[in-house]
C-alpha atoms as a PDB file:
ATOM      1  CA  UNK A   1      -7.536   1.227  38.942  1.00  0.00           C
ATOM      2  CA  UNK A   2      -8.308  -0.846  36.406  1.00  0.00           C
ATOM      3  CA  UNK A   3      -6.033  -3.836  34.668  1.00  0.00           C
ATOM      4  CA  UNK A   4      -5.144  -3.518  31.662  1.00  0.00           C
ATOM      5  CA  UNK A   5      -4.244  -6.748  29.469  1.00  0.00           C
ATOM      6  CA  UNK A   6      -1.796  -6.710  26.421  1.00  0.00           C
ATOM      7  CA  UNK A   7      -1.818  -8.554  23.621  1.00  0.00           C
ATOM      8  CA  UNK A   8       1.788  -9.985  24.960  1.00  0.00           C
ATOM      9  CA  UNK A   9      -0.046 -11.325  28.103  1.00  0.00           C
ATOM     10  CA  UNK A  10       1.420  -9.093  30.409  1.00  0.00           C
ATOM     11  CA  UNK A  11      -1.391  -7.161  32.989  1.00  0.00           C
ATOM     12  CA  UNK A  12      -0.280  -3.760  34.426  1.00  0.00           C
ATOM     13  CA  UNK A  13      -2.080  -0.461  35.940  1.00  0.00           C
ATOM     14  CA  UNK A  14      -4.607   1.272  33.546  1.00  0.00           C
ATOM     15  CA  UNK A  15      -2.772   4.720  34.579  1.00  0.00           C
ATOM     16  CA  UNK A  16       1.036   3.092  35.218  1.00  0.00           C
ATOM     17  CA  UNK A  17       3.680   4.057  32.839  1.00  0.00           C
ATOM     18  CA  UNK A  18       5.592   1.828  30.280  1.00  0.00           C
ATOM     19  CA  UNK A  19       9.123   2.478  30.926  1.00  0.00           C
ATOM     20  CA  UNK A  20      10.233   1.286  27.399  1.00  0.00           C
ATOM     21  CA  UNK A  21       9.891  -2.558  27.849  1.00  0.00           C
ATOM     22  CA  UNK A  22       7.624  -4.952  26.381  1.00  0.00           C
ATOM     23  CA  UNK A  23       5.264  -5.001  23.861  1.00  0.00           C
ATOM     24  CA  UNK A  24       2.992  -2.234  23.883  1.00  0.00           C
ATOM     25  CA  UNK A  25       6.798  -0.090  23.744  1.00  0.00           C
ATOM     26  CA  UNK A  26       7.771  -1.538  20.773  1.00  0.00           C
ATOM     27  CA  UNK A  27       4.437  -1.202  18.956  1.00  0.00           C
ATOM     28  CA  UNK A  28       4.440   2.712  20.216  1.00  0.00           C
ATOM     29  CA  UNK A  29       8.112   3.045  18.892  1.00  0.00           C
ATOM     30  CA  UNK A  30       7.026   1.395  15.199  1.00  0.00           C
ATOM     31  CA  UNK A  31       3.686   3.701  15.095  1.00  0.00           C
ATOM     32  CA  UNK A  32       6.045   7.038  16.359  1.00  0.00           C
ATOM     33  CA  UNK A  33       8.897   6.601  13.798  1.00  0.00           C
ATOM     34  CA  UNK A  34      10.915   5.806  16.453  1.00  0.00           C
ATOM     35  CA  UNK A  35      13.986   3.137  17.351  1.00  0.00           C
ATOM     36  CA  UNK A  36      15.976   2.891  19.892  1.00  0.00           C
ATOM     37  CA  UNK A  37      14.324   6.082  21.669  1.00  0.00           C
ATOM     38  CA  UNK A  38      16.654   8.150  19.487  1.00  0.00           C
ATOM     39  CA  UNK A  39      13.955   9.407  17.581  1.00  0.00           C
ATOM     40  CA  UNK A  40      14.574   7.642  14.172  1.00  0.00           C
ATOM     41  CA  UNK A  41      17.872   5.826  12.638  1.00  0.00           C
ATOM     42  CA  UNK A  42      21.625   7.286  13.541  1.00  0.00           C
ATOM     43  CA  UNK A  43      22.205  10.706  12.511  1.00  0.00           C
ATOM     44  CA  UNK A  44      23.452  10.520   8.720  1.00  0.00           C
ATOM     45  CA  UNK A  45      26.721  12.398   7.720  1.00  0.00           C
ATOM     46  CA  UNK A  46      25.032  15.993   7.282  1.00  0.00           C
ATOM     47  CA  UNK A  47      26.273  16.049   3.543  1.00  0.00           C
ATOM     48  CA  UNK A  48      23.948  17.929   1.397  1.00  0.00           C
ATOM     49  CA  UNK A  49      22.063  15.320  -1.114  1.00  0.00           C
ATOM     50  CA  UNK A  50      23.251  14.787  -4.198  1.00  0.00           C
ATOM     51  CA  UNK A  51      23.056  12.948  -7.018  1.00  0.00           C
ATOM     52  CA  UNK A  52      25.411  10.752  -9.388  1.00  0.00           C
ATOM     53  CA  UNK A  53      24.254  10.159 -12.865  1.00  0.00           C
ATOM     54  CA  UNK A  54      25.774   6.877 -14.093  1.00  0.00           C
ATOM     55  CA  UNK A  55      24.772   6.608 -17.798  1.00  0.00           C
ATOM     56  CA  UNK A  56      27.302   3.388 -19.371  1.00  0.00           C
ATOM     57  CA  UNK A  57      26.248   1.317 -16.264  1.00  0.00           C
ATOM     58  CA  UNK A  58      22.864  -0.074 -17.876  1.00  0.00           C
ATOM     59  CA  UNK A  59      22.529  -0.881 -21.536  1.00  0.00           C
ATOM     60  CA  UNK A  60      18.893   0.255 -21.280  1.00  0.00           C
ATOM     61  CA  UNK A  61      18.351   2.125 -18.434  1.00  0.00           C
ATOM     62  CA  UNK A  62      20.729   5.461 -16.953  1.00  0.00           C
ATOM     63  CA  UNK A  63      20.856   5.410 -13.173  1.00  0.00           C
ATOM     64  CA  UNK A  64      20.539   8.121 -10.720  1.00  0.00           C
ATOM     65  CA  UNK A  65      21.786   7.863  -7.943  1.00  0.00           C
ATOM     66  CA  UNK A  66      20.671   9.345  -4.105  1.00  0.00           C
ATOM     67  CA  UNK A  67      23.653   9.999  -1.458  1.00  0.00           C
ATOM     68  CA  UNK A  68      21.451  11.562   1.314  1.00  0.00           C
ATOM     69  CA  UNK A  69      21.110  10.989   5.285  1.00  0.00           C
ATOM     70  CA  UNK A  70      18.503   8.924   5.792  1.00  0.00           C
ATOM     71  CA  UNK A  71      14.995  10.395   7.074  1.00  0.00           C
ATOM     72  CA  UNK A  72      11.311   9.113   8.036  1.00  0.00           C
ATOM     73  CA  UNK A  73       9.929   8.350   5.069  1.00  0.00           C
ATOM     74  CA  UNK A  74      12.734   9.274   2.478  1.00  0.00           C
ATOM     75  CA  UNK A  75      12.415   6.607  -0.280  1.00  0.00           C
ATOM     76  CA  UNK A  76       8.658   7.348  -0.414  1.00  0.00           C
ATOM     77  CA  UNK A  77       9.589  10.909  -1.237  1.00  0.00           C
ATOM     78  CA  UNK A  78      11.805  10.173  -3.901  1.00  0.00           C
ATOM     79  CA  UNK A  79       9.553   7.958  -5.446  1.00  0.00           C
ATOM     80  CA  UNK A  80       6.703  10.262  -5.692  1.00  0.00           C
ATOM     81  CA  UNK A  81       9.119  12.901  -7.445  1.00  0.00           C
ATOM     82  CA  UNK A  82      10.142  10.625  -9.956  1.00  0.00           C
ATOM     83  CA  UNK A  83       6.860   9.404 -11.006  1.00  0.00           C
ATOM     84  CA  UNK A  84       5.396  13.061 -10.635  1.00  0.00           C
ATOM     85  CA  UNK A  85       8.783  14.267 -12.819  1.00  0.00           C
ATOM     86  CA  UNK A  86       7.745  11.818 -15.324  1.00  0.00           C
ATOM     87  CA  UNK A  87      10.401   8.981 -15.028  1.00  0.00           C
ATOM     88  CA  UNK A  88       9.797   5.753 -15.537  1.00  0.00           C
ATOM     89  CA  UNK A  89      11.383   3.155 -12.833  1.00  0.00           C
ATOM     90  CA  UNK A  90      12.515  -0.194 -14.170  1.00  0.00           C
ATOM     91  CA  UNK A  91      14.531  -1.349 -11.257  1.00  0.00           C
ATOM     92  CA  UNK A  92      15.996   0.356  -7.703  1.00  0.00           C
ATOM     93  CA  UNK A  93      18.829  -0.612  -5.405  1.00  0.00           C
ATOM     94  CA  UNK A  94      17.964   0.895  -2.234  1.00  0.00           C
ATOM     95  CA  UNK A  95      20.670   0.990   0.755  1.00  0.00           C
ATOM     96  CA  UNK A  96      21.018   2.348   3.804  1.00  0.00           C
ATOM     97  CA  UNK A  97      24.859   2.786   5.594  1.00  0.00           C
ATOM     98  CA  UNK A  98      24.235   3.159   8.777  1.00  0.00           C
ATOM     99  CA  UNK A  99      22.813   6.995   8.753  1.00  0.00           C
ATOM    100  CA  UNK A 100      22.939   7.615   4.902  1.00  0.00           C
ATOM    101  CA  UNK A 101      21.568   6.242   2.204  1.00  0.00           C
ATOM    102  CA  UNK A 102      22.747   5.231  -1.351  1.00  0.00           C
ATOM    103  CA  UNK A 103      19.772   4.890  -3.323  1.00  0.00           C
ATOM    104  CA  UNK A 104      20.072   4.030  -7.239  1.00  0.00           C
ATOM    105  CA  UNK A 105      17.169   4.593  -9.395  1.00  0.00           C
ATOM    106  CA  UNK A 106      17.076   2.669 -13.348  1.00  0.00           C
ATOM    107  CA  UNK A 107      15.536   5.143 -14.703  1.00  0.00           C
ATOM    108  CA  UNK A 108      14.037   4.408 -18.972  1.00  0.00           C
ATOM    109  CA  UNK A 109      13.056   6.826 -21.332  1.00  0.00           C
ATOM    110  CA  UNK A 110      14.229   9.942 -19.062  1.00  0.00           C
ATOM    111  CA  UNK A 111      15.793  11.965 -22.378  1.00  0.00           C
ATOM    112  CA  UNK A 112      16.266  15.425 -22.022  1.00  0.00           C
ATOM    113  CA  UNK A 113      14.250  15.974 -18.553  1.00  0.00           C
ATOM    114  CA  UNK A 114      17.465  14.667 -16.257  1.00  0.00           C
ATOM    115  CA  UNK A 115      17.640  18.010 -15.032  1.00  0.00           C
ATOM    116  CA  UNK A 116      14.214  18.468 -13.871  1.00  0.00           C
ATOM    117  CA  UNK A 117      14.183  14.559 -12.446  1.00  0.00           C
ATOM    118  CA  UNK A 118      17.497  15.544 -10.597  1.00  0.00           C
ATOM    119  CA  UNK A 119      15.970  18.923  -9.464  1.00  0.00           C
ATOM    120  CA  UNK A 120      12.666  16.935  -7.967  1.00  0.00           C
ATOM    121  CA  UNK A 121      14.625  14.413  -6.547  1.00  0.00           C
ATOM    122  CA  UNK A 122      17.120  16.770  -4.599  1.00  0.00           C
ATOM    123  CA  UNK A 123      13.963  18.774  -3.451  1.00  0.00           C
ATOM    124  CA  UNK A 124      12.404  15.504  -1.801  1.00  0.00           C
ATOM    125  CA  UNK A 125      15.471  14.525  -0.460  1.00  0.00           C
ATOM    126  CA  UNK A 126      15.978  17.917   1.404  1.00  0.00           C
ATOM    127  CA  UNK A 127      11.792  17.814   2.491  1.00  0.00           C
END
């Protein structure tokens, strides 16, 4: 067998198992989506997505917001459905309670098309 050396320093077997310690774990974990060996973040409530529109909040802007468990790339998602549904993004408050996320969205110049940004938004969210 041959050693094999980490970048951490640490020399094991080229055919031994890591057994979820050091730093060839962790890097495996971050490059699977994993943490914790759960398979991703704690399970979110199970709620259905939705979302809030809060219009008198902003003087230029109406938010949306996102209540959705949270998921491998999730706010990536909703980003590409806004800019695909045509909404422009001034500012975002992204946040993430344990499982779930509460994600608001100052959105400019959506007008009329709040239904179809709500409708591509929900559909990422559920992806």
């Amino acid at each position: 067998m041959l050693p094999v050396r980490h970048s951490a320093g640490g020399v094991r077997d080229a055919d031994s198992k890591d057994r979820g310690g050091g730093a060839g774990s962790l890097r495996r974990r971050a490059r699977d989506g994993r943490r914790g060996g759960r398979g991703g973040r704690a399970a979110g409530s199970g709620a259905p997505p939705r979302v809030v529109w809060h219009r008198e909040v902003a003087t230029d802007a109406v938010v949306l917001e996102l209540r959705a468990a949270d998921s491998p790339a999730l706010l990536y998602r909703v980003a590409s459905a806004l800019d695909e549904a045509g909404a422009a993004v001034r500012a975002a408050r992204i946040s993430t309670l344990g499982g779930d996320v509460v994600d608001a969205f100052y959105l400019v110049g959506t007008g009329a098309g709040e239904q179809a940004v709500e409708a591509a938004v929900l559909a990422a969210a559920q992806a």
